[in-house]
C-alpha atoms as a PDB file:
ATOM      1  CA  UNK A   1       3.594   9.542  23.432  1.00  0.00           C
ATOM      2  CA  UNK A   2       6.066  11.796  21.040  1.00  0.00           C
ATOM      3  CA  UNK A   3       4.456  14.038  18.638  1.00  0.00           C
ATOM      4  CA  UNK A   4       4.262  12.691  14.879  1.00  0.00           C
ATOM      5  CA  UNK A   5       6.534  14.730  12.625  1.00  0.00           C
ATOM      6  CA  UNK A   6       5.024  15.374   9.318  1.00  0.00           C
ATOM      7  CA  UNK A   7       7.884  13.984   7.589  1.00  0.00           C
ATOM      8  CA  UNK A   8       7.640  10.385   8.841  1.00  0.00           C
ATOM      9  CA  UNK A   9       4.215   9.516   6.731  1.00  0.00           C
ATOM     10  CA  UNK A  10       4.338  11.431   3.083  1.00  0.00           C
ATOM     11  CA  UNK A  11       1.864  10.994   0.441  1.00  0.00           C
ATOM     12  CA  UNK A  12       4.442   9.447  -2.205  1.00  0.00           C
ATOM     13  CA  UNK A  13       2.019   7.193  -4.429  1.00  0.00           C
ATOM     14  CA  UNK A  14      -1.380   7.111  -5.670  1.00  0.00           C
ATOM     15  CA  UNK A  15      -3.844   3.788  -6.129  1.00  0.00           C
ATOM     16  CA  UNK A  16      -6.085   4.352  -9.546  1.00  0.00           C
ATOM     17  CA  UNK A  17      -9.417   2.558  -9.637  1.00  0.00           C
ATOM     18  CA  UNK A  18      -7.937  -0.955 -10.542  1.00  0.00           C
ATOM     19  CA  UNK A  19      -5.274  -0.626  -7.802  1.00  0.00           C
ATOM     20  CA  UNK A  20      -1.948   0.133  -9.764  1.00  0.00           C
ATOM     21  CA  UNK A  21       0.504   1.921  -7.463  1.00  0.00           C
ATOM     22  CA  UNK A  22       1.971   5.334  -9.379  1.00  0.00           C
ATOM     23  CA  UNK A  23       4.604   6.827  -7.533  1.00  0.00           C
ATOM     24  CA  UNK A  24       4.361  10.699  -7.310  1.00  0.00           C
ATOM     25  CA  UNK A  25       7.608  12.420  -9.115  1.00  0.00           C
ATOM     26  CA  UNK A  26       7.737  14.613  -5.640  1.00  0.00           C
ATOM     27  CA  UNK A  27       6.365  13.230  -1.951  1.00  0.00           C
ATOM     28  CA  UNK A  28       4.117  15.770  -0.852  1.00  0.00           C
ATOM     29  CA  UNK A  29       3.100  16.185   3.000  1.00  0.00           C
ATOM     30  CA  UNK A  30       0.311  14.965   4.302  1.00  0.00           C
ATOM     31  CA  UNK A  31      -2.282  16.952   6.598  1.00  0.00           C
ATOM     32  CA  UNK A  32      -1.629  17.134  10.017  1.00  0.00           C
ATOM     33  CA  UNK A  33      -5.023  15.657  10.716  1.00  0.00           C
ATOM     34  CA  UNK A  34      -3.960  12.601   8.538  1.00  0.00           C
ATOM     35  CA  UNK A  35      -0.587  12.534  10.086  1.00  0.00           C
ATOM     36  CA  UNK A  36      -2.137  12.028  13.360  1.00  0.00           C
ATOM     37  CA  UNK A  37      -4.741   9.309  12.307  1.00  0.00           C
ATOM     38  CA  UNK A  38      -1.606   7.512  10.653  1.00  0.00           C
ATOM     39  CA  UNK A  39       0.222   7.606  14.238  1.00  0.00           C
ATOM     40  CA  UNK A  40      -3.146   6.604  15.879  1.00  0.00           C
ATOM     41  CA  UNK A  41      -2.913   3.678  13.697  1.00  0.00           C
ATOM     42  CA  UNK A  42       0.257   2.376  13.068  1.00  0.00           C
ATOM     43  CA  UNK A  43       2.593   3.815  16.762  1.00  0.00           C
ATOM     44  CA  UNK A  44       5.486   5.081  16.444  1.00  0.00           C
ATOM     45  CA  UNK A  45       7.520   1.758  15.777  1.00  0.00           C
ATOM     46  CA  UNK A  46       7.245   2.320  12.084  1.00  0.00           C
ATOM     47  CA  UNK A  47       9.820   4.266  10.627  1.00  0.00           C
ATOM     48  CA  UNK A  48       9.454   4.079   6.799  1.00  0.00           C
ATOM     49  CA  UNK A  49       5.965   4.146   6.720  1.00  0.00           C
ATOM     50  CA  UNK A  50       4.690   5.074   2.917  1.00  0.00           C
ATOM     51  CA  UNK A  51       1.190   7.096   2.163  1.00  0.00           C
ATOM     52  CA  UNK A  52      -0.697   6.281  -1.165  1.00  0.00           C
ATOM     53  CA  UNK A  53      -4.051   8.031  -1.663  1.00  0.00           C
ATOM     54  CA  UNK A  54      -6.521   6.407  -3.606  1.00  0.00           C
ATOM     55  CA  UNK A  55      -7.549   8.354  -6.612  1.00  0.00           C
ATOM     56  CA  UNK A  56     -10.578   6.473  -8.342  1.00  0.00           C
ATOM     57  CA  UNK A  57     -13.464   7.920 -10.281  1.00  0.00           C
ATOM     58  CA  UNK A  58     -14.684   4.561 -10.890  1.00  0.00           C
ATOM     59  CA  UNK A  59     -13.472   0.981 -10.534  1.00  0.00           C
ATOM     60  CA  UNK A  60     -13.255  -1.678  -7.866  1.00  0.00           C
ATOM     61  CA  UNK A  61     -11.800   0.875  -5.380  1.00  0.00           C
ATOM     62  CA  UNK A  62     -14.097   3.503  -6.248  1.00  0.00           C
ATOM     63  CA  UNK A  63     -15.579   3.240  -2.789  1.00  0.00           C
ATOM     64  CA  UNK A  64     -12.114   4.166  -1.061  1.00  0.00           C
ATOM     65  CA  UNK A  65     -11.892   7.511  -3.108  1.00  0.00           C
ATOM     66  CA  UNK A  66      -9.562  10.329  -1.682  1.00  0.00           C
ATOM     67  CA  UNK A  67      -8.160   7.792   1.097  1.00  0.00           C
ATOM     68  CA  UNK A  68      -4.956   7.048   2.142  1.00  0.00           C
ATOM     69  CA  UNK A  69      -3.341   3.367   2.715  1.00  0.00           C
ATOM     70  CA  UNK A  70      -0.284   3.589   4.535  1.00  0.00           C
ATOM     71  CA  UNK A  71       2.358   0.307   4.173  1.00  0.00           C
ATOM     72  CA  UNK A  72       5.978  -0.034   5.072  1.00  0.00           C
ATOM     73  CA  UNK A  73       8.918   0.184   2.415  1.00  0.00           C
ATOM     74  CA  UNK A  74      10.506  -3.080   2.285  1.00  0.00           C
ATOM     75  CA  UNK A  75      13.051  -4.717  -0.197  1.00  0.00           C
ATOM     76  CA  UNK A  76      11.569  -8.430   0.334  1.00  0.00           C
ATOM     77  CA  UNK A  77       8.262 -10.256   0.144  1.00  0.00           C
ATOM     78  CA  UNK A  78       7.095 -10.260   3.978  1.00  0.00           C
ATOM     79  CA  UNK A  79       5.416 -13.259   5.523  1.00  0.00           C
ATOM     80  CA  UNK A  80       2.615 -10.974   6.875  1.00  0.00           C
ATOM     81  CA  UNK A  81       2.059  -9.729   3.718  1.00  0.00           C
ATOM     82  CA  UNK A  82       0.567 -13.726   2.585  1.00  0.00           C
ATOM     83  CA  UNK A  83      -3.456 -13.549   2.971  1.00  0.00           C
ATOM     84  CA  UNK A  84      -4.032 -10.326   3.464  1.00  0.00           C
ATOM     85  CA  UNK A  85      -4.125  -6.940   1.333  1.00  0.00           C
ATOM     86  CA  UNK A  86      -0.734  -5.486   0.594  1.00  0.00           C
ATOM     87  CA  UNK A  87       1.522  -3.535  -1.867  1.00  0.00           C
ATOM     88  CA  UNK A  88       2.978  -5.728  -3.805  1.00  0.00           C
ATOM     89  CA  UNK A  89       6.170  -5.171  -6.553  1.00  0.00           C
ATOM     90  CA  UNK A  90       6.121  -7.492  -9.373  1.00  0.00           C
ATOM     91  CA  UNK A  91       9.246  -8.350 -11.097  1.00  0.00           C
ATOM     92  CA  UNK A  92       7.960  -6.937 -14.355  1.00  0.00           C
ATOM     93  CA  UNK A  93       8.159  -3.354 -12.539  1.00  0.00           C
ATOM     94  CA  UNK A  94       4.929  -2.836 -11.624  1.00  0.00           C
ATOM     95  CA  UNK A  95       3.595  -2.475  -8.295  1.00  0.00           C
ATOM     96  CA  UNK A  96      -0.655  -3.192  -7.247  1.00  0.00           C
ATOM     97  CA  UNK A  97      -2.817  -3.401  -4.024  1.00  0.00           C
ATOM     98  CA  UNK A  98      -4.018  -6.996  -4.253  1.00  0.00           C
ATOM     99  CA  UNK A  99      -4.806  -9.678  -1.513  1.00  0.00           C
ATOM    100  CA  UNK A 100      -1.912 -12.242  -2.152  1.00  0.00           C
ATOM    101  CA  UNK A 101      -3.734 -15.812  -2.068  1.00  0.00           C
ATOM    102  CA  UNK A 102      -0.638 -18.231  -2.144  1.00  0.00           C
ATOM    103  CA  UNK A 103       2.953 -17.495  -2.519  1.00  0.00           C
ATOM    104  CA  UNK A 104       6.718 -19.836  -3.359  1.00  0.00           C
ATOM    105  CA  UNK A 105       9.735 -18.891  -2.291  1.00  0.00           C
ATOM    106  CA  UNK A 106      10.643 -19.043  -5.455  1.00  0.00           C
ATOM    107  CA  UNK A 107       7.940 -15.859  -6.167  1.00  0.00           C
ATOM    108  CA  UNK A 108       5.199 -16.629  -7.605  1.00  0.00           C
ATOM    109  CA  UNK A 109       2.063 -15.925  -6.538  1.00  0.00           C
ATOM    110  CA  UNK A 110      -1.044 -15.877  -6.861  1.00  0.00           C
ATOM    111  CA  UNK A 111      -2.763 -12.598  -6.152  1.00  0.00           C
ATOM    112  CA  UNK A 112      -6.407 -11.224  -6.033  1.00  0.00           C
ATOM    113  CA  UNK A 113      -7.463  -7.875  -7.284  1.00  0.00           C
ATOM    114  CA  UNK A 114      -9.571  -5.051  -6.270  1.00  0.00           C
ATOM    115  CA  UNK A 115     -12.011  -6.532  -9.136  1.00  0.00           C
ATOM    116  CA  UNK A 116     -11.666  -9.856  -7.309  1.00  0.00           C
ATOM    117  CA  UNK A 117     -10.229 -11.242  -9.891  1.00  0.00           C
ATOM    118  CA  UNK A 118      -7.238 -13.455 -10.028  1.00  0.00           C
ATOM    119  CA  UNK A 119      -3.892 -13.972 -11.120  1.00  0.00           C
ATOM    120  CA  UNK A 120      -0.807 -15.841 -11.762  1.00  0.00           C
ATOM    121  CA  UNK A 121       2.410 -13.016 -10.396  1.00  0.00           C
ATOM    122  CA  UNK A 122       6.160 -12.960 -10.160  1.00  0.00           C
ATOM    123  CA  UNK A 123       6.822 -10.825  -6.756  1.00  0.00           C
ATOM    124  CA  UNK A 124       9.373  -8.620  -5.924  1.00  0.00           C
ATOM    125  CA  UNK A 125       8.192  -7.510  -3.013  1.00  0.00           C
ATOM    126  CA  UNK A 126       5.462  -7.282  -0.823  1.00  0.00           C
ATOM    127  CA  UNK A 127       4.307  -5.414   2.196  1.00  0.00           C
ATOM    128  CA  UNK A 128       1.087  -5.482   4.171  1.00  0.00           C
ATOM    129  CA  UNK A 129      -1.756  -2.479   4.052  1.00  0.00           C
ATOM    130  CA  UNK A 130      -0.900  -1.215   7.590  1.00  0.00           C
ATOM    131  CA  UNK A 131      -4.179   1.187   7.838  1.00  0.00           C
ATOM    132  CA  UNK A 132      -6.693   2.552   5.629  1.00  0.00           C
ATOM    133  CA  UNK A 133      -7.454   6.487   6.418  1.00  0.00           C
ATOM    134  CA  UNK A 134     -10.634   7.656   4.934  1.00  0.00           C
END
C-alpha cells in the first residue's frame, strides 16, 4: 500500500450538535494518526475525500464529540447517498448530516435528523458518510 499524504483528508468543516455542516474559513491538517485511520477506512481510491469534526457540547450528536466523518465532495445527489447517513446540500445553502429517507429526481427529499426528526428538503447535493473516526 502507498503511504497517505496528509493533504488528501483535511479537516475543512465542523458538525454542531444538531448536525449543520460549517465550513472552516482555512482547511487545517489532520493528525497523522487520523490520517491513517481515514486510509484504513476509506483505501486509497478516494481522492477528494472531506474531514468534518464533530463539535457538540450537547445535542443529538453529543455522543460523537471531537470525531471526524469523512465524505466525498460531489456536485450531484449520489444514489448511495438514499437510506443511509450523508452530507447533504440543500438548495437554500445550507448543508446537514441527516439520513435521507426518500428522494425525486426532481430533489426533494425527505430527510431525518440527528434528533430523529423529520423533514420535507430541496437537495443540492448529497454524499454518503464514508467513515466515522472517533
Amino acid at each position: 500500500m502507498e503511504p497517505v499524504v496528509s493533504s488528501r483528508v483535511v479537516l475543512a468543516a465542523t458538525i454542531n450538535g444538531k448536525g449543520e455542516v460549517h465550513r472552516l474559513q482555512d482547511a487545517k491538517p489532520l493528525p497523522q494518526q487520523v490520517i491513517d485511520r481515514a486510509h484504513a477506512a476509506i483505501g486509497m481510491g478516494n481522492s477528494r475525500v472531506i474531514a468534518a469534526q464533530v463539535r457538540a457540547n450537547g445535542g443529538a450528536l453529543a455522543m460523537w464529540d471531537d470525531a471526524v466523518i469523512l465524505f466525498n465532495a460531489t456536485d450531484i445527489v449520489e444514489p448511495s447517498a438514499i437510506g443511509v447517513i450523508s452530507i447533504c446540500r440543500l438548495r437554500e445553502g445550507t448543508q446537514i448530516m441527516a439520513k435521507i429517507e426518500r428522494a425525486r429526481k426532481t430533489g426533494e427529499a425527505l430527510v431525518r435528523g440527528p434528533d430523529n426528526s423529520t423533514k420535507e428538503v430541496q437537495l443540492d447535493t448529497a454524499t454518503p458518510v464514508l467513515a466515522i473516526i472517533p
